[in-house]
N, C-alpha and C. Protein backbone atom coordinates (compact mmCIF):
# COMPACT_ATOMS: atom_id res chain seq x y z
N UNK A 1 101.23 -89.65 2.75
CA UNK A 1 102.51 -89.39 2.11
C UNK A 1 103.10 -88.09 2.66
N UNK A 2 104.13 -88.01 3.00
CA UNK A 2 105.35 -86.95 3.49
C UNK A 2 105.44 -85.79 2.56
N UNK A 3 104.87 -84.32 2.73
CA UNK A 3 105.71 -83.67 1.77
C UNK A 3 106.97 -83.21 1.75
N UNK A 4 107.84 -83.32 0.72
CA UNK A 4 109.01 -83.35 1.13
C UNK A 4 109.98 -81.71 1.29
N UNK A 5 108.85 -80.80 0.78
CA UNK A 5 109.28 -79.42 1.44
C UNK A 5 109.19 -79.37 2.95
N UNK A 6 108.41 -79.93 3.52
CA UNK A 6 107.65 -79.91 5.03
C UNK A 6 109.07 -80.82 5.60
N UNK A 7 109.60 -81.92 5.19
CA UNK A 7 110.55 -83.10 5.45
C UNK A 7 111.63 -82.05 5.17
N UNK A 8 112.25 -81.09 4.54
CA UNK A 8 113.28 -80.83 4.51
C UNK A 8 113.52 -79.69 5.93
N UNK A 9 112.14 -79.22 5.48
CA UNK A 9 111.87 -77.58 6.83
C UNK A 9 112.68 -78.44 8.35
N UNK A 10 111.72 -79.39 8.57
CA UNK A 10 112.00 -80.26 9.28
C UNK A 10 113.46 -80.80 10.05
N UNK A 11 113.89 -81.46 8.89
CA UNK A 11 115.57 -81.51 8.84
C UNK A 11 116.19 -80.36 9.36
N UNK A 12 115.96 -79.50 8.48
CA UNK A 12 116.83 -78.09 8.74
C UNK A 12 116.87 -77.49 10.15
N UNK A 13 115.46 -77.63 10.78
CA UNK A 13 115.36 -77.26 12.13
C UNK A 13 115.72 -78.04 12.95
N UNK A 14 115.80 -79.33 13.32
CA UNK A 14 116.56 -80.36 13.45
C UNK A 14 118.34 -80.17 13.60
N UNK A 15 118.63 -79.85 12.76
CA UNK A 15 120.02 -79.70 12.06
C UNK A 15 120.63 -78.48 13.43
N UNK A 16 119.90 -77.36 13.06
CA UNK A 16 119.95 -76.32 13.75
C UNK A 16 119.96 -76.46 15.19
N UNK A 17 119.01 -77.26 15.77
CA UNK A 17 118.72 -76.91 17.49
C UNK A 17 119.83 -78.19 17.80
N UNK A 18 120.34 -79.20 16.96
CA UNK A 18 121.93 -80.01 17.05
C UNK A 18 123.10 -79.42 16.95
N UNK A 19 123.36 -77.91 16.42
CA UNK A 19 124.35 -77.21 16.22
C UNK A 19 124.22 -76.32 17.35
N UNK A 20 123.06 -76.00 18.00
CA UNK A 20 123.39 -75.06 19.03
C UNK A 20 123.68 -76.02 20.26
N UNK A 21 123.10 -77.57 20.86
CA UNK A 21 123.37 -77.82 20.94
C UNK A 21 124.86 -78.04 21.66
N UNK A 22 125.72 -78.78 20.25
CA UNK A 22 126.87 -79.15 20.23
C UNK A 22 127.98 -77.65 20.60
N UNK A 23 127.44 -76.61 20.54
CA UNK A 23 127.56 -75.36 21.35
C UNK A 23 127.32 -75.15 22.65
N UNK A 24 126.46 -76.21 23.35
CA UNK A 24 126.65 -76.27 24.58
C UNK A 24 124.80 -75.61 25.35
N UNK A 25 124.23 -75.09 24.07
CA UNK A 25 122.82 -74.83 24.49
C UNK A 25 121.94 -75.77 24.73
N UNK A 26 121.12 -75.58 25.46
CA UNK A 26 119.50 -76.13 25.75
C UNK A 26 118.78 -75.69 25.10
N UNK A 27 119.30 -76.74 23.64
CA UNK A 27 117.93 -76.57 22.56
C UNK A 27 116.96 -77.29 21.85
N UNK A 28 116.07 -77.46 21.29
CA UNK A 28 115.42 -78.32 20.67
C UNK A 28 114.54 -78.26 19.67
N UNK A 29 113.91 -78.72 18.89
CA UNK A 29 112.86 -78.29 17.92
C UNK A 29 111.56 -78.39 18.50
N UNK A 30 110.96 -76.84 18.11
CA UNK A 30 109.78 -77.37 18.95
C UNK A 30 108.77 -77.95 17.74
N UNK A 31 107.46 -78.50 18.13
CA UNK A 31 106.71 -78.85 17.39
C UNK A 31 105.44 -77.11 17.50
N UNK A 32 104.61 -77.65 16.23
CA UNK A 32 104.07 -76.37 15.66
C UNK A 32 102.89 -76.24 16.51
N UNK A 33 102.78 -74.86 16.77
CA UNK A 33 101.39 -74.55 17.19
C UNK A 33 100.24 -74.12 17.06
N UNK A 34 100.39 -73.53 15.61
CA UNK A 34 99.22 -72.64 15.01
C UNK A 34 99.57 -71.27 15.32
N UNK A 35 98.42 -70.53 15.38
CA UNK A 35 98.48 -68.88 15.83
C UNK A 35 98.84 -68.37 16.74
N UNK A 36 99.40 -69.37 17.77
CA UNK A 36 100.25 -68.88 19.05
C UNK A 36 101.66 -69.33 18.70
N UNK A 37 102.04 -69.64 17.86
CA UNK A 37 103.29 -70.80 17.39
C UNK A 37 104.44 -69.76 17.89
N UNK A 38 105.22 -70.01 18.84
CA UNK A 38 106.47 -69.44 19.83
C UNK A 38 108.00 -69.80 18.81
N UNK A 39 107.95 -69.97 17.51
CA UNK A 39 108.95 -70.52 16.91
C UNK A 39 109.54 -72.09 16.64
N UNK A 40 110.63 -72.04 16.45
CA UNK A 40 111.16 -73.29 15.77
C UNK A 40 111.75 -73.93 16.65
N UNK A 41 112.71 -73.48 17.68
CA UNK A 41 113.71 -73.62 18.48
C UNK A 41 112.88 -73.62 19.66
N UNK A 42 113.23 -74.53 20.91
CA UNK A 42 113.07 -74.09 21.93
C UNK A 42 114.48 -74.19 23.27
N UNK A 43 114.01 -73.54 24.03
CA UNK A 43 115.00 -73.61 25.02
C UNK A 43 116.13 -72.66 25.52
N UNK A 44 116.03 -71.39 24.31
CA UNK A 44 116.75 -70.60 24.80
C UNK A 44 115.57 -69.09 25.03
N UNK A 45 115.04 -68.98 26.35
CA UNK A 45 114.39 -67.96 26.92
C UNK A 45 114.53 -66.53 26.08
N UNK A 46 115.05 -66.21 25.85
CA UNK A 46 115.18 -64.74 25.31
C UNK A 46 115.22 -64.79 23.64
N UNK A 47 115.47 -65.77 22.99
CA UNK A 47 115.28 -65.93 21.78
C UNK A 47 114.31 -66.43 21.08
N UNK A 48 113.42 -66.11 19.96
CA UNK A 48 112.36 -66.98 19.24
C UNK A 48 113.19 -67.02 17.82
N UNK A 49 113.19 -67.93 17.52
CA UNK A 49 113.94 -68.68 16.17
C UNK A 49 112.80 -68.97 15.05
N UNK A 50 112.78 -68.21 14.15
CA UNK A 50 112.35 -68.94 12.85
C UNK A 50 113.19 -69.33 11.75
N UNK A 51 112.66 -70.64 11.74
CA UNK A 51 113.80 -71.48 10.86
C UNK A 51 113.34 -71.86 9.53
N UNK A 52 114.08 -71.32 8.24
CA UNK A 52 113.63 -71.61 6.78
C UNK A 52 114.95 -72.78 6.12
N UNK A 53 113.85 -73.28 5.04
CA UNK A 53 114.96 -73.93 4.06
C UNK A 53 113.82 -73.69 2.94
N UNK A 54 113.95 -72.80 1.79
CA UNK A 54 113.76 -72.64 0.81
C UNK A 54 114.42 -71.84 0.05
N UNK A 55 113.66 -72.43 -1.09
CA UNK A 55 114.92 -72.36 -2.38
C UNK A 55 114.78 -70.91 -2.13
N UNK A 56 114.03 -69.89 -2.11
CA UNK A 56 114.42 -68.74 -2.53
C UNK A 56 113.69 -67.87 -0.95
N UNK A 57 115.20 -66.91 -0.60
CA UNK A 57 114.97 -66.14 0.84
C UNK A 57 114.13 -65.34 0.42
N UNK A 58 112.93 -65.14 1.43
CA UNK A 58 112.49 -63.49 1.84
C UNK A 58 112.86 -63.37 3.28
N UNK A 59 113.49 -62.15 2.63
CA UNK A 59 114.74 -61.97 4.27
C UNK A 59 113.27 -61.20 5.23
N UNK A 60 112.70 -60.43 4.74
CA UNK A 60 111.54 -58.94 5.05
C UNK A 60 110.67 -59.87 5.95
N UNK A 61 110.24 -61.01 5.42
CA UNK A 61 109.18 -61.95 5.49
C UNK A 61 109.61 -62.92 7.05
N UNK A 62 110.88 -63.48 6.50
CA UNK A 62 111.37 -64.44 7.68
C UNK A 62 111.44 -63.52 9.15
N UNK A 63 111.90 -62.35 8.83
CA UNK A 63 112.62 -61.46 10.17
C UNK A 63 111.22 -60.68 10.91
N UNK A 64 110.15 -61.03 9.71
CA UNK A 64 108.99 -59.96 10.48
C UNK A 64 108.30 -60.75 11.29
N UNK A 65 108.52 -62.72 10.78
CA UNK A 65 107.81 -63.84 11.36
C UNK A 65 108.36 -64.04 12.44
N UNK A 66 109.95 -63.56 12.70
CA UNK A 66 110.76 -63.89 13.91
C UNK A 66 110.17 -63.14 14.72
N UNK A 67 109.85 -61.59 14.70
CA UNK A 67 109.96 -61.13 15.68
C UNK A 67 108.25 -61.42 15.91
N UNK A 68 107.62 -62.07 15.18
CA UNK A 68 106.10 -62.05 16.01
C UNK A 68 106.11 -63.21 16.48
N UNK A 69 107.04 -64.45 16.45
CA UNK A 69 107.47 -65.74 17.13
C UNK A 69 107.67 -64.95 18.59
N UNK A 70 108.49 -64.35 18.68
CA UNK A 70 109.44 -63.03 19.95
C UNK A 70 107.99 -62.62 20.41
N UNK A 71 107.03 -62.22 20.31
CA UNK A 71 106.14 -61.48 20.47
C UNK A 71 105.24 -62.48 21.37
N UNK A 72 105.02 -63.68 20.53
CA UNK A 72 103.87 -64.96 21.39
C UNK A 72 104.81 -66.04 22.44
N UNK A 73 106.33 -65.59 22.59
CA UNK A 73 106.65 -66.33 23.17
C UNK A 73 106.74 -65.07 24.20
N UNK A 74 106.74 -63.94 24.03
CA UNK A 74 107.90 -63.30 25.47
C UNK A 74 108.53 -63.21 25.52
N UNK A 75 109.89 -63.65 24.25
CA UNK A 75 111.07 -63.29 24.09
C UNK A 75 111.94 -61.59 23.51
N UNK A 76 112.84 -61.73 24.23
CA UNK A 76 113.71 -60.56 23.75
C UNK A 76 113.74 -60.28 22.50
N UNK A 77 114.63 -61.28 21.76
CA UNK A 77 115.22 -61.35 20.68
C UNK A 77 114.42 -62.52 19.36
N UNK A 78 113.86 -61.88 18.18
CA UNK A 78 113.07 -62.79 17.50
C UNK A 78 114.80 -62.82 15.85
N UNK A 79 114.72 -63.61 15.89
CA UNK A 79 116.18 -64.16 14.56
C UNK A 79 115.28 -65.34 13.55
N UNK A 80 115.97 -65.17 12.58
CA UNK A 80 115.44 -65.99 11.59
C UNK A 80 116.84 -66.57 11.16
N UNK A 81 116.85 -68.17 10.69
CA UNK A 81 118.02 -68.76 10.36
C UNK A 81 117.74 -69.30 9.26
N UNK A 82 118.16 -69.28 8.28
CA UNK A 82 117.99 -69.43 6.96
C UNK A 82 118.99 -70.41 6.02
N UNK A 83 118.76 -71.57 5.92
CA UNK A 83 119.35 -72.35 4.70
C UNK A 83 120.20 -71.47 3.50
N UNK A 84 121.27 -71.94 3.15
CA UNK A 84 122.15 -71.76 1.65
C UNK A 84 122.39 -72.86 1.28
N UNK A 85 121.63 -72.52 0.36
CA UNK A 85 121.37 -74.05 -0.48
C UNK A 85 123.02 -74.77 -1.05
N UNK A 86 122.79 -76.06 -0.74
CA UNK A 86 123.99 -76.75 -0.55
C UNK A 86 125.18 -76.63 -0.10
N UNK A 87 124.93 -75.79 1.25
CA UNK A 87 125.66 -75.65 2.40
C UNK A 87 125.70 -76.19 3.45
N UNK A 88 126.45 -76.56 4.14
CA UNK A 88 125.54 -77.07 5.95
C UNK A 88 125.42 -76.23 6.80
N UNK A 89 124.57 -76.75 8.05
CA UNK A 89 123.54 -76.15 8.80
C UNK A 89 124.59 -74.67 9.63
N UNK A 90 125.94 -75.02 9.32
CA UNK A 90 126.76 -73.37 10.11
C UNK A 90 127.35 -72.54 9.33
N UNK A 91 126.58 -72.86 7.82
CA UNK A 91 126.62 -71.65 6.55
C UNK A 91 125.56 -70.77 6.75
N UNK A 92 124.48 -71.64 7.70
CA UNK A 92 123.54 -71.14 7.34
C UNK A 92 123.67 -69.56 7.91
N UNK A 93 122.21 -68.56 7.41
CA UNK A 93 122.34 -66.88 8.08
C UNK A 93 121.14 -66.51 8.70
N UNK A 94 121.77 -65.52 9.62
CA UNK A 94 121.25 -65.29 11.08
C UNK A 94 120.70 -64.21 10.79
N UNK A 95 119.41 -63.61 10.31
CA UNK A 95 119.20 -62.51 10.49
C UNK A 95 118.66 -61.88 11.46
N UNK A 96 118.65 -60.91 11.96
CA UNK A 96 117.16 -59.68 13.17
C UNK A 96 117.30 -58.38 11.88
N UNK A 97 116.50 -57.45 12.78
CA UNK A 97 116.27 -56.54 12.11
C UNK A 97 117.08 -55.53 13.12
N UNK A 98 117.15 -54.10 12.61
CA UNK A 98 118.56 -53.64 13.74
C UNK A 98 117.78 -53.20 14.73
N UNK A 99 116.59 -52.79 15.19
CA UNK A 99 116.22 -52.38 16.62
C UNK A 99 116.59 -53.91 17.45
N UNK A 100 116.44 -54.97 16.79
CA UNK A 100 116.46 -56.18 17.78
C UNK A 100 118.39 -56.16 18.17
N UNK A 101 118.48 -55.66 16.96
CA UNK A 101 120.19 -55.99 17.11
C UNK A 101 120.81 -55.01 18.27
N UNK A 102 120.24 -53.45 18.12
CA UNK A 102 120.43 -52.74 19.12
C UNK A 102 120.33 -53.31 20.41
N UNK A 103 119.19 -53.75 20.78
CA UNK A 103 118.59 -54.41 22.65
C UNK A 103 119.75 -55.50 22.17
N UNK A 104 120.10 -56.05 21.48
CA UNK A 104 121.08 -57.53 22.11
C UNK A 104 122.42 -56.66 22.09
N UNK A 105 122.82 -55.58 21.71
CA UNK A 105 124.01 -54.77 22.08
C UNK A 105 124.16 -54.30 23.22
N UNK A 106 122.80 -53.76 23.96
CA UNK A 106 122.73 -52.97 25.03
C UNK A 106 122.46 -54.20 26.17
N UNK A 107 122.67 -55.33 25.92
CA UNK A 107 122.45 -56.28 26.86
C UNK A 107 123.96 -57.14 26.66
N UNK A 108 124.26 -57.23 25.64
CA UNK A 108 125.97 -58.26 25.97
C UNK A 108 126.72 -56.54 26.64
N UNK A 109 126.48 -55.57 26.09
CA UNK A 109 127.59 -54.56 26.80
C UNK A 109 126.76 -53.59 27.94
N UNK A 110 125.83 -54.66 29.13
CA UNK A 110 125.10 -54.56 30.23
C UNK A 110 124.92 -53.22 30.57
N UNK A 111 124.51 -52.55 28.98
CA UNK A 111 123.74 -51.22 28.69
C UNK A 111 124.69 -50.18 29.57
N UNK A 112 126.27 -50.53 28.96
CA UNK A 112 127.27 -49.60 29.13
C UNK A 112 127.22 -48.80 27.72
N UNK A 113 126.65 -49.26 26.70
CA UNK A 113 126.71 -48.22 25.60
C UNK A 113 125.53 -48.02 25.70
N UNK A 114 125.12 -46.71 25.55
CA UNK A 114 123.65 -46.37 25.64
C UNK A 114 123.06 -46.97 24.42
N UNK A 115 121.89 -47.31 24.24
CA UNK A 115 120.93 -48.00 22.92
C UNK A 115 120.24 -46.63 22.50
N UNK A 116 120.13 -45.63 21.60
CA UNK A 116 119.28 -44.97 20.99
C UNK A 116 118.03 -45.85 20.12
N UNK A 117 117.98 -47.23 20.35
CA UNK A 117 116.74 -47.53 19.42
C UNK A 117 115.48 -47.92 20.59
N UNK A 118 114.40 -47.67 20.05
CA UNK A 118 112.88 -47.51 20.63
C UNK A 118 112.41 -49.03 20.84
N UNK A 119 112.17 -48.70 21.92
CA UNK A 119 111.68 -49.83 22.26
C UNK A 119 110.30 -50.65 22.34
């Protein structure tokens, strides 16, 4: 039998790597790996995606899982995308934490603004 928290996680990530997608990315859901697990999303190199749908956010929790997704994949940038409940999948919210937000500043503005955060 299906659990249907696991069936919704599912969906949601689903939902997600169809919206980036229809944005024009090379994305997909990946399947799980255990203790090396590289995130939710695959296909975009510099990003590790952890993807939630539960009833109740831990923002601390999701963003610390992103960036250790970022960590086993090799990626730049670790984001967590998060469900609002009875919203669709481009309500949903994008968090990092701000050192990650800094390096993706100092890379769209090809580190013409200097980054003061540690790397």
């Amino acid at each position: 039998m299906v659990n249907p928290n696991k069936a919704k996680g599912t969906a949601f990530e689903s939902d997600v790597a169809k919206m980036l997608q229809s944005w024009g990315f090379d994305a997909w859901r990946m399947a799980q790996t255990g203790s090396e697990d590289q995130g939710d999303i695959g296909g975009l190199k510099d990003w590790a995606f952890e993807v939630r749908n539960r009833a109740k956010l831990d923002l601390a929790k999701n963003v610390d899982d992103a960036n250790d997704r970022a960590r086993c994949k090799g990626s730049r940038y670790g984001v967590t995308v998060m469900k609002r409940r009875g919203r669709p999948v481009e309500d949903a919210y994008v968090a990092m934490d701000m050192q990650t937000f800094c390096h993706l500043l100092g890379h769209i503005y090809d580190d013409e603004t200097e980054c003061f955060c540690d790397s």
